[in-house]
N, C-alpha and C. Protein backbone atom coordinates (compact mmCIF):
# COMPACT_ATOMS: atom_id res chain seq x y z
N UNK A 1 4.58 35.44 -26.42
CA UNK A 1 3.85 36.37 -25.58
C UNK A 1 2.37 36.33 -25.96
N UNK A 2 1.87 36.71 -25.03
CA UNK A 2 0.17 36.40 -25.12
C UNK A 2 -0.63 37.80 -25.89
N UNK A 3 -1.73 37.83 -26.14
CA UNK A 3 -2.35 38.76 -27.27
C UNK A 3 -3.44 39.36 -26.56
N UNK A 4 -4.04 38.71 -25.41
CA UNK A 4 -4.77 39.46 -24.31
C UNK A 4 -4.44 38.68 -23.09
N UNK A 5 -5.73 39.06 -21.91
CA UNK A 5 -5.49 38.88 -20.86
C UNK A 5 -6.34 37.57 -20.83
N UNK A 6 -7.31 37.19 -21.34
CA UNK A 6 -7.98 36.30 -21.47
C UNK A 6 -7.08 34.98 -21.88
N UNK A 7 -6.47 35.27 -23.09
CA UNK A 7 -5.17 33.99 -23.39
C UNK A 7 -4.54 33.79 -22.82
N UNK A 8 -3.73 34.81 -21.80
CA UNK A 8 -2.28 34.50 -20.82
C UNK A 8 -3.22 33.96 -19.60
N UNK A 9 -4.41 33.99 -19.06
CA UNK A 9 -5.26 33.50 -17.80
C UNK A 9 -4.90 31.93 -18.69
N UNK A 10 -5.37 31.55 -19.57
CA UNK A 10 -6.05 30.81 -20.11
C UNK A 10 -4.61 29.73 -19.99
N UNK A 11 -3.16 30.08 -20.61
CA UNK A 11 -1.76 29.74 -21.13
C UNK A 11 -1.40 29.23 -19.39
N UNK A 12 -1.87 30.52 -18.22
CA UNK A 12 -1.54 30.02 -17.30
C UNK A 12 -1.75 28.74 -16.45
N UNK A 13 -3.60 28.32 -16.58
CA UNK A 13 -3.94 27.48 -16.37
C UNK A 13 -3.39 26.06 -16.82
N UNK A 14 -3.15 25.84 -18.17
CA UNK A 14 -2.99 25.16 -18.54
C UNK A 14 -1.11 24.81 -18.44
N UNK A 15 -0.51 25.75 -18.37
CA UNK A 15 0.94 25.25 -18.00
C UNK A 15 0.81 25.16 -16.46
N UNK A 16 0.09 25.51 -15.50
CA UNK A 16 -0.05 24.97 -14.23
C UNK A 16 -0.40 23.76 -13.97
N UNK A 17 -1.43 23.37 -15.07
CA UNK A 17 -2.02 21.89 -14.83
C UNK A 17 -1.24 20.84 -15.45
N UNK A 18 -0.42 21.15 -16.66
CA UNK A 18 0.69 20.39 -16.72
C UNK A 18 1.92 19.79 -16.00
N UNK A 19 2.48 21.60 -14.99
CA UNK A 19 3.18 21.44 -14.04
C UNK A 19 2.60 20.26 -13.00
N UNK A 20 1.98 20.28 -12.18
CA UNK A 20 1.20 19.63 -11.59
C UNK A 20 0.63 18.21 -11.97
N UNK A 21 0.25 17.64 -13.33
CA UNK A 21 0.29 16.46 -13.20
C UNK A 21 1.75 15.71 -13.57
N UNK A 22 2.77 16.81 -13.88
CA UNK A 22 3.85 16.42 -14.39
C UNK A 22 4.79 15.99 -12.69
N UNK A 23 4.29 16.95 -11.93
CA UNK A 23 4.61 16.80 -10.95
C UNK A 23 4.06 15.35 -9.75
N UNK A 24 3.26 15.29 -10.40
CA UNK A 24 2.36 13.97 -10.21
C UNK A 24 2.62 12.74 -10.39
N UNK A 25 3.19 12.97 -11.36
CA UNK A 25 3.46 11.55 -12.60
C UNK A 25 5.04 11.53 -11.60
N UNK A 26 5.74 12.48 -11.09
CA UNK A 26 7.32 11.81 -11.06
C UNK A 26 7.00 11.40 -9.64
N UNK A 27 6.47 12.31 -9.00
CA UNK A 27 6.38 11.85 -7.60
C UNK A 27 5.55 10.29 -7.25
N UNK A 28 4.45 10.21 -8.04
CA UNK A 28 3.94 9.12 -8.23
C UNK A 28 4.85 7.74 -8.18
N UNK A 29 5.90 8.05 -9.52
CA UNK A 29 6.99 7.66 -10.09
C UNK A 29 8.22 7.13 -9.12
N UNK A 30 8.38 8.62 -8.49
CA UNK A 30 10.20 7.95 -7.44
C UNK A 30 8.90 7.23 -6.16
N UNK A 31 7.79 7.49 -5.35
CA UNK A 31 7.38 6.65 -4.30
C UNK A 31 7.35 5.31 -4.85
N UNK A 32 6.61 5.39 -5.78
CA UNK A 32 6.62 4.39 -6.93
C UNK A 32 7.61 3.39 -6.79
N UNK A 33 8.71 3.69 -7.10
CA UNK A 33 10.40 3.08 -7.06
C UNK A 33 10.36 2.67 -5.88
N UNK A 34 10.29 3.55 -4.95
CA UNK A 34 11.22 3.13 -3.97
C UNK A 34 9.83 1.72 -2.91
N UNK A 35 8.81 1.57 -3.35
CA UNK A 35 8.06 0.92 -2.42
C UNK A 35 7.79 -0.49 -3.65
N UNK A 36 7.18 -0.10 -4.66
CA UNK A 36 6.63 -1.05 -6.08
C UNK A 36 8.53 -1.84 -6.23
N UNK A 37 9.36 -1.08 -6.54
CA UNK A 37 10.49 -1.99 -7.35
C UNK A 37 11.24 -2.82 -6.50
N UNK A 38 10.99 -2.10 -5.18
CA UNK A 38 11.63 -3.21 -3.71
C UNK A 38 10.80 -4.37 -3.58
N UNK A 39 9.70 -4.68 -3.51
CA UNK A 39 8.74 -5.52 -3.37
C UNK A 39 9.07 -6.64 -4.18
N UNK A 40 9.09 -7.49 -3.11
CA UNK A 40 9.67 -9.03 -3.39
C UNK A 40 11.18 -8.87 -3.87
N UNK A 41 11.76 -7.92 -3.21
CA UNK A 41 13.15 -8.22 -2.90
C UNK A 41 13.87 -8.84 -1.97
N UNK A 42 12.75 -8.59 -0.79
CA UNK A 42 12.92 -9.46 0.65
C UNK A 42 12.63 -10.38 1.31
N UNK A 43 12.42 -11.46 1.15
CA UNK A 43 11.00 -11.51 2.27
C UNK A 43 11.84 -12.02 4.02
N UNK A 44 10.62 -10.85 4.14
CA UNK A 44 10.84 -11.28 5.91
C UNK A 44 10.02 -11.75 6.87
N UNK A 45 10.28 -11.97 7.67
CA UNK A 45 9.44 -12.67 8.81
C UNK A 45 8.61 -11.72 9.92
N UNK A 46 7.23 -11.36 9.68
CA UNK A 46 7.03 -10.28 10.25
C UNK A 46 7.12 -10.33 12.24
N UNK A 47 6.81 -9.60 12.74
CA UNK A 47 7.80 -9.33 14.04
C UNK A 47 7.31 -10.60 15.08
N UNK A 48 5.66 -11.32 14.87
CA UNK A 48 5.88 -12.71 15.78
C UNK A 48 6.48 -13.95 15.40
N UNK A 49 6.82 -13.32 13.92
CA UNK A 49 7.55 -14.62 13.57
C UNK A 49 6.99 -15.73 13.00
N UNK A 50 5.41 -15.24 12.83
CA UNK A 50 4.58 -16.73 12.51
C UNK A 50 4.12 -16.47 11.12
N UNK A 51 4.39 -14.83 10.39
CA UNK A 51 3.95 -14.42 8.71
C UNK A 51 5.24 -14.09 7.86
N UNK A 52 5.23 -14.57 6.69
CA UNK A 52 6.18 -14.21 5.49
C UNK A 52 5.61 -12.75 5.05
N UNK A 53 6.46 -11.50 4.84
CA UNK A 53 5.96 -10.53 4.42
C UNK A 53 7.63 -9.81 3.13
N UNK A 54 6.86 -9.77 2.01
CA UNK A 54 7.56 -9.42 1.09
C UNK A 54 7.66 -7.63 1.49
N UNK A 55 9.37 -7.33 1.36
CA UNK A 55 9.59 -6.35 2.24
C UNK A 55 10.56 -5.67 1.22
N UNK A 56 11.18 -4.43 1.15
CA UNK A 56 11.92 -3.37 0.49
C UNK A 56 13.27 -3.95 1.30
N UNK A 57 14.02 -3.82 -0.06
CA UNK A 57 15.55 -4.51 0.73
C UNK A 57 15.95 -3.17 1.07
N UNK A 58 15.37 -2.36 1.19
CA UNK A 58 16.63 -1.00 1.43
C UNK A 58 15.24 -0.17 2.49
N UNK A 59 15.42 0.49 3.56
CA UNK A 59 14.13 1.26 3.90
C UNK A 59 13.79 2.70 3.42
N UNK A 60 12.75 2.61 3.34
CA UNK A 60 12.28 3.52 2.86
C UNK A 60 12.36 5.03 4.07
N UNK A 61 13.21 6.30 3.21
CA UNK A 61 13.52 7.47 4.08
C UNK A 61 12.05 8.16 3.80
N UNK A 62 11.29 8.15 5.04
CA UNK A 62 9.77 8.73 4.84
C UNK A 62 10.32 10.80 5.24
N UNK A 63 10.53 11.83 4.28
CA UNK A 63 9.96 13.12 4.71
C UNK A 63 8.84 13.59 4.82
N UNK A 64 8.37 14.50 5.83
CA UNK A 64 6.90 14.95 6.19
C UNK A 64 6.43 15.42 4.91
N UNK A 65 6.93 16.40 4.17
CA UNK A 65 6.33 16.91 3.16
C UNK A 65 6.19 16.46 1.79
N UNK A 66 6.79 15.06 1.67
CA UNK A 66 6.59 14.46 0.80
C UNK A 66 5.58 13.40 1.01
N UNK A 67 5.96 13.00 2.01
CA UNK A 67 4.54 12.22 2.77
C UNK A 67 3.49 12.11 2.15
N UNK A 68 3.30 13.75 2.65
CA UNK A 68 1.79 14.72 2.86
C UNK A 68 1.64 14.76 1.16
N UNK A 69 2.24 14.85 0.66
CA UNK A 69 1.62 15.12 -1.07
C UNK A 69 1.65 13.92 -1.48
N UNK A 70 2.59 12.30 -0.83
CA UNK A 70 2.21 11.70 -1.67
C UNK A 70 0.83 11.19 -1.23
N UNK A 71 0.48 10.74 0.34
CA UNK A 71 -1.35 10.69 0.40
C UNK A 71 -1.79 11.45 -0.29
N UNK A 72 -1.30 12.69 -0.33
CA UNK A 72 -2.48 13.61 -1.38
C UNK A 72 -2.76 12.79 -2.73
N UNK A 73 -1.67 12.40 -3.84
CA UNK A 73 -1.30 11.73 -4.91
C UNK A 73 -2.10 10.46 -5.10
N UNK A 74 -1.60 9.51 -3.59
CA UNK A 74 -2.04 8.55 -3.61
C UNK A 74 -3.60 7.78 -3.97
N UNK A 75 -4.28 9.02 -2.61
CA UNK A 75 -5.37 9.23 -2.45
C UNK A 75 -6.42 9.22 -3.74
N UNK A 76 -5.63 10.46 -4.48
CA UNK A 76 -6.74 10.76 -5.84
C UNK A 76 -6.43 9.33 -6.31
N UNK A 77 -5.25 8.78 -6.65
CA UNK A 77 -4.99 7.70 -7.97
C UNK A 77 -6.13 6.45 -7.24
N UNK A 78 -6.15 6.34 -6.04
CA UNK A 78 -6.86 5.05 -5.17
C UNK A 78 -8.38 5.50 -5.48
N UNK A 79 -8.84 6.78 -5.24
CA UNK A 79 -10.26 6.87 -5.46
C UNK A 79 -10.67 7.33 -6.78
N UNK A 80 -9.30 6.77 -7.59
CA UNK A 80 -10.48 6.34 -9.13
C UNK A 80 -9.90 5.13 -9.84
N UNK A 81 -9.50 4.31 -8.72
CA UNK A 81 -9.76 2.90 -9.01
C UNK A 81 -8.40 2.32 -8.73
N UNK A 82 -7.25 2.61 -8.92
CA UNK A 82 -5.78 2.40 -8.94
C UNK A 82 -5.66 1.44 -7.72
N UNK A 83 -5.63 0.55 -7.61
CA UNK A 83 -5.39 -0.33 -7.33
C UNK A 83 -3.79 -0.21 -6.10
N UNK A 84 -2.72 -0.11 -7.43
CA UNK A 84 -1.70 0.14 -6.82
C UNK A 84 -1.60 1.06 -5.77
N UNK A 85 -1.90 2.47 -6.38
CA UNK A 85 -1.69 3.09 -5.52
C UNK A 85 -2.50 3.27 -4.39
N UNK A 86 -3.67 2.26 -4.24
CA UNK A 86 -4.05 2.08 -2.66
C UNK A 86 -3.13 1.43 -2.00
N UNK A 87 -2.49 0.15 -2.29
CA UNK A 87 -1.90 -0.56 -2.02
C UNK A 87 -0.32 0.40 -1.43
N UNK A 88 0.25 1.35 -1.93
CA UNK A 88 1.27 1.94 -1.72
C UNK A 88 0.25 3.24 -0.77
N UNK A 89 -0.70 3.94 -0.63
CA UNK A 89 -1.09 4.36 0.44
C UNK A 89 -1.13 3.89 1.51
N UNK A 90 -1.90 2.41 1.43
CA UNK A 90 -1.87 1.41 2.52
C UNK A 90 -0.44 1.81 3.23
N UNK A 91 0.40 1.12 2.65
CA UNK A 91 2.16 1.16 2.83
C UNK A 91 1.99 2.63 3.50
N UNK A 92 2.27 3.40 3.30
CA UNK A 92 2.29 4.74 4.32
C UNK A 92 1.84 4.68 5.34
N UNK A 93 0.59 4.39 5.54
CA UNK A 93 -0.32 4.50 6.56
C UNK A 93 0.38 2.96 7.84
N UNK A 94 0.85 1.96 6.66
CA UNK A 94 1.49 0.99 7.52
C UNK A 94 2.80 1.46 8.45
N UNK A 95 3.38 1.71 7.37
CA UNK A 95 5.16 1.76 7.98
C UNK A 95 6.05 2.97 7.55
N UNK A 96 4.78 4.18 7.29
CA UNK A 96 5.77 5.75 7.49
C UNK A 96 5.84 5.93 8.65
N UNK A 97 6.18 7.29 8.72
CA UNK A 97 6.50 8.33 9.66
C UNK A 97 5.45 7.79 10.86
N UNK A 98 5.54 7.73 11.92
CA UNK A 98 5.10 7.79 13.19
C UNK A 98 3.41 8.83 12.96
N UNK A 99 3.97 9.82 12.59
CA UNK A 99 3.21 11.52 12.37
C UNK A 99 2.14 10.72 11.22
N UNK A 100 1.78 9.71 10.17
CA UNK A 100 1.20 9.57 9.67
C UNK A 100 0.87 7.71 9.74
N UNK A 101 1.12 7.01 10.45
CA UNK A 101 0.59 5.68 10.95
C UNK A 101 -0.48 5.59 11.49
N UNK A 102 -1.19 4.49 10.85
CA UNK A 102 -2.75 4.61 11.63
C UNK A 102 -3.40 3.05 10.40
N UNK A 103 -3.42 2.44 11.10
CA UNK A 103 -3.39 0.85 10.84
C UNK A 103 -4.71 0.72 10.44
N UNK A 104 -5.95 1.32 10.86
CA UNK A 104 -7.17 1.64 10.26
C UNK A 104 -6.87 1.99 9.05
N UNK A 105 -6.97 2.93 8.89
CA UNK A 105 -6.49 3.32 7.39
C UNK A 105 -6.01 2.82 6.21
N UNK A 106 -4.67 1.77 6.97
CA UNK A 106 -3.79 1.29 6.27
C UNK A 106 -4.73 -0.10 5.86
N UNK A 107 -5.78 -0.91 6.60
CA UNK A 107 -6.59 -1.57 6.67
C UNK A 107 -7.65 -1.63 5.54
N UNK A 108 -7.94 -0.45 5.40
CA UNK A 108 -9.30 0.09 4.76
C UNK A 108 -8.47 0.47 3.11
N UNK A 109 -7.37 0.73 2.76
CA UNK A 109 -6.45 1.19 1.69
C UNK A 109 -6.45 -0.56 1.27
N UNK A 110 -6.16 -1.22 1.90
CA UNK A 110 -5.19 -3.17 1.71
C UNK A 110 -6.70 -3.14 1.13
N UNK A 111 -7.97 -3.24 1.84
CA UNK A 111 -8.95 -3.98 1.47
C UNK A 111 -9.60 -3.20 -0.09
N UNK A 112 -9.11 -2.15 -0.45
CA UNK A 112 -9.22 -1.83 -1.48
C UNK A 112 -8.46 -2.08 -3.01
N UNK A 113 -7.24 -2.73 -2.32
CA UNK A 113 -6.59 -2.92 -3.59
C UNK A 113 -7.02 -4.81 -3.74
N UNK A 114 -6.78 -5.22 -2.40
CA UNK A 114 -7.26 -6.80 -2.26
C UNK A 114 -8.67 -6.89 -3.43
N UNK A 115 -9.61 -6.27 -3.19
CA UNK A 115 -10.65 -6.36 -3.87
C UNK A 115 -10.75 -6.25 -5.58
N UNK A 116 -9.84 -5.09 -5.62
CA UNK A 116 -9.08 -4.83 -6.72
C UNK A 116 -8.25 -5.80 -7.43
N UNK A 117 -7.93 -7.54 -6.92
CA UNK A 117 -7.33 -8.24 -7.03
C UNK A 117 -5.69 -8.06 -6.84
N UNK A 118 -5.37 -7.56 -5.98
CA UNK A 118 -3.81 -6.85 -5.69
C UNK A 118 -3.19 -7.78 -4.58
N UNK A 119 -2.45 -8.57 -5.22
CA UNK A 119 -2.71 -10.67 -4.00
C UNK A 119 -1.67 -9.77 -3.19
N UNK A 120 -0.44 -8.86 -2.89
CA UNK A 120 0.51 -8.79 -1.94
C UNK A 120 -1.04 -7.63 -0.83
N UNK A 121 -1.70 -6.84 -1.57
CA UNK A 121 -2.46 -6.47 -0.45
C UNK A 121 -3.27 -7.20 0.37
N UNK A 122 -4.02 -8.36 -0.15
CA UNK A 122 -4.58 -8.97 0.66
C UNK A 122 -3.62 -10.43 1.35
N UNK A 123 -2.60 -10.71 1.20
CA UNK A 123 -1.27 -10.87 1.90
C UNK A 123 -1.10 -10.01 3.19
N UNK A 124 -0.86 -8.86 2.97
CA UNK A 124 -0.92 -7.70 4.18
C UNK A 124 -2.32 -7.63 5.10
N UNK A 125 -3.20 -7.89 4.55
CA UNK A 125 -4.72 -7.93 5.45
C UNK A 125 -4.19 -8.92 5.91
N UNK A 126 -4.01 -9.76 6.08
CA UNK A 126 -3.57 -11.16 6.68
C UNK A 126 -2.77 -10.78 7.66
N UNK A 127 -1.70 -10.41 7.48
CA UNK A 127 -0.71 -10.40 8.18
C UNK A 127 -1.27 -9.31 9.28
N UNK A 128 -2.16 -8.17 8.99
CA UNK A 128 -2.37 -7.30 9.93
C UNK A 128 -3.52 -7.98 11.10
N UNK A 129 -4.48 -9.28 10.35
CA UNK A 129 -5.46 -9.20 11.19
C UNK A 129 -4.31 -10.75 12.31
N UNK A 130 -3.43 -11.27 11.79
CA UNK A 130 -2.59 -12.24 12.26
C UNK A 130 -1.82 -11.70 13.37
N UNK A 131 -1.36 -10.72 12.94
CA UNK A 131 -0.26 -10.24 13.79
C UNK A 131 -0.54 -8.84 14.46
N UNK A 132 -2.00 -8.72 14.22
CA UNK A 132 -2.45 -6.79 15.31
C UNK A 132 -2.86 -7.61 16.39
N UNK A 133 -3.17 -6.07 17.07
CA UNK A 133 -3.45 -6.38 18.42
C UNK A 133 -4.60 -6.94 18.71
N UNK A 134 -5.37 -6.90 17.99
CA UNK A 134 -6.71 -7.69 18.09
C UNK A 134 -6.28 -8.98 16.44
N UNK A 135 -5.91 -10.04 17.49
CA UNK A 135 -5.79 -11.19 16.51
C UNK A 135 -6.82 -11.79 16.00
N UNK A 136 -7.32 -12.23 14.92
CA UNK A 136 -7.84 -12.93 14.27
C UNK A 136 -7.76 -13.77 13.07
N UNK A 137 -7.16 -15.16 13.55
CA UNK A 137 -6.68 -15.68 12.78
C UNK A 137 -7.78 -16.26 11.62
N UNK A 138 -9.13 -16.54 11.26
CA UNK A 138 -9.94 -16.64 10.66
C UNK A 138 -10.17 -15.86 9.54
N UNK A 139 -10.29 -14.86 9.91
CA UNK A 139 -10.02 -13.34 9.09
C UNK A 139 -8.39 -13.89 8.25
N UNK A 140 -7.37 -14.14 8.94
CA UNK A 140 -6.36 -13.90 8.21
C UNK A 140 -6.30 -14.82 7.18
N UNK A 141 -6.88 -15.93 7.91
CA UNK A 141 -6.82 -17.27 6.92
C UNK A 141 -7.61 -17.02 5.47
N UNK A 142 -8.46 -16.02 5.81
CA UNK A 142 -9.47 -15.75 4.51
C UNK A 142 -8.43 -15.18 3.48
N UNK A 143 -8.13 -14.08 3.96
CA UNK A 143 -7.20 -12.73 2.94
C UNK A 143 -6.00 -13.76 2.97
N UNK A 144 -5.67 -14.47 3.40
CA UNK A 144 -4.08 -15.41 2.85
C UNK A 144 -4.87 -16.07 1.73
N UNK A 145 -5.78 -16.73 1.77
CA UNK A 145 -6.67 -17.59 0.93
C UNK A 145 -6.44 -17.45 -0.23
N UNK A 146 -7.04 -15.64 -0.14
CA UNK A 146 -7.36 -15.25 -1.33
C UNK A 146 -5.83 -14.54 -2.30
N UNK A 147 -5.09 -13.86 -1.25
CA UNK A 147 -4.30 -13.94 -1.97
C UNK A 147 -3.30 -14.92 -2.67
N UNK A 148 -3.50 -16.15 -2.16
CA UNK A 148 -2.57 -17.31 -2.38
C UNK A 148 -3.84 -17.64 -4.26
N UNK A 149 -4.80 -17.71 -4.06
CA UNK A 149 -5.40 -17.99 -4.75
C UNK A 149 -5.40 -16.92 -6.20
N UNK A 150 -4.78 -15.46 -6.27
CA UNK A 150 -4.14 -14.79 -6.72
C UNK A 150 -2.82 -15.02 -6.97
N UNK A 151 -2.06 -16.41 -6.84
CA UNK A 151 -0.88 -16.66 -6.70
C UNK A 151 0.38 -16.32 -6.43
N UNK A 152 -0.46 -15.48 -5.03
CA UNK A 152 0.60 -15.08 -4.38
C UNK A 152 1.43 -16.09 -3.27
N UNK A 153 2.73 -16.43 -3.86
CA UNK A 153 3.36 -17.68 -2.96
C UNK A 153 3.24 -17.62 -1.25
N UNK A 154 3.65 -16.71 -1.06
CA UNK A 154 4.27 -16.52 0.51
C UNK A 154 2.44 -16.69 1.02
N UNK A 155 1.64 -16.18 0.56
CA UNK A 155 0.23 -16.06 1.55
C UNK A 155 0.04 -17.52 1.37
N UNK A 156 0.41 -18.67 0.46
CA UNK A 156 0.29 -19.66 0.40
C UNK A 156 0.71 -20.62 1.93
N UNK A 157 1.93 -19.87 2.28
CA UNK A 157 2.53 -20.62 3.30
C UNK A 157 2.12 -19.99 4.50
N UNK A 158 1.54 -18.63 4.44
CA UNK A 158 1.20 -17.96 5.68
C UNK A 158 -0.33 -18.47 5.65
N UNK A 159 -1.23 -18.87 4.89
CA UNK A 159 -2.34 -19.21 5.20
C UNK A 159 -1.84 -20.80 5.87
N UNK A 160 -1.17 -21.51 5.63
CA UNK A 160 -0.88 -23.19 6.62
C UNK A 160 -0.61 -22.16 7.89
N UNK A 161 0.19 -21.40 8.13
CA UNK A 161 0.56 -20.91 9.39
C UNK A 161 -0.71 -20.30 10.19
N UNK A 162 -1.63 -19.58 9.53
CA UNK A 162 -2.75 -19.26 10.21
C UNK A 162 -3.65 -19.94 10.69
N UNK A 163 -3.62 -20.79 10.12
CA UNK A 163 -5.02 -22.46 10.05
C UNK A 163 -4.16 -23.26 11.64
N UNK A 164 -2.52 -23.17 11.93
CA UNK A 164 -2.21 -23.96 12.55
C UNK A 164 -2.47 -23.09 13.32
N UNK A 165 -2.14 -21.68 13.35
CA UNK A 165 -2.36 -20.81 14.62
C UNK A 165 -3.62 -20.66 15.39
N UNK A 166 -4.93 -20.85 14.56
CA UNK A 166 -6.33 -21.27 14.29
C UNK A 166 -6.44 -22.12 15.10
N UNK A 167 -5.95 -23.13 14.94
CA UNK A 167 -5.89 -24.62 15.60
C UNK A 167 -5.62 -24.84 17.01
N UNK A 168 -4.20 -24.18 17.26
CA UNK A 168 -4.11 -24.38 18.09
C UNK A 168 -4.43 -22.84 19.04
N UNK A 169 -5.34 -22.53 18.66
CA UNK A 169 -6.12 -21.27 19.54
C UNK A 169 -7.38 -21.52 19.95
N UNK A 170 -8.12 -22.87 19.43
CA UNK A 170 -9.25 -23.43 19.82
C UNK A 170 -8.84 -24.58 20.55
N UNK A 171 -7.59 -25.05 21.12
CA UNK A 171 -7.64 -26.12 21.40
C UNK A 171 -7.80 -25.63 23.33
């Protein structure tokens, strides 16, 4: 028990901020699991059929309110440098909930971990500028480049696929 009011303010803060990054750390933790430990369990063929994309063998069950806290989560860990967890924001913004998709975003998250040297994100820049609605295979060929050059295998084979798609889009 506390000895004034000043100590129990004080006891509160600090078992709140524990709660809270403790709460941080697991949630961090199970999104963590279920997006980081699937990766490169799959690989699939993304939907034109012309990119390799390393994919979660099991899908991921997106809830709204977990969602929403893990961008919250995500967010802080990405804007102080985390790499990963841009890369797993990206992922939300790619292929959650309907209610939180928005390919900009998910765009602007990839090019942050890519930079960050994160070869499956700039793999995904590829595949988004390859396979969105505004194609650009030049662009993709770059971010396959680079992630192949990060030794990431599959952007290895999706950058030949972009160069041919390249090719035969100028012909």
């Amino acid at each position: 028990m506390c000895c004034c009011v000043r100590c129990c303010r004080r006891f509160e803060f600090i078992e709140s901020g524990l709660l809270n990054m403790t709460t941080k750390k697991i949630a961090i933790t199970l999104l963590g699991f279920f997006i980081g430990s699937s990766v490169g369990a799959e690989i699939v063929t993304t939907p034109s059929g012309h990119f390799l994309k390393n994919a979660p063998s099991e899908k991921v069950i997106w809830y709204g309110g977990l969602v929403t806290k893990m961008i919250g989560f995500y967010g802080q860990a990405c804007a102080n440098g985390e790499s990963e967890a841009c890369f797993n924001l990206a992922t939300i913004y790619e292929t959650g909930d309907a209610s939180v998709q928005n390919n900009a975003k998910a765009l602007d998250h990839y090019k942050q971990a890519c930079d960050a040297g994160y070869s499956l994100a700039c793999n995904n820049i590829g595949i988004l500028y390859g396979d969105g609605t505004e194609r650009d295979y030049v662009q993709a060929t770059i971010y396959f480049d680079k992630a192949c050059q990060l030794k990431e295998q599959i952007a290895c084979k999706n950058k030949a696929s972009a160069l041919d798609l390249q090719n035969k889009s100028n012909r």
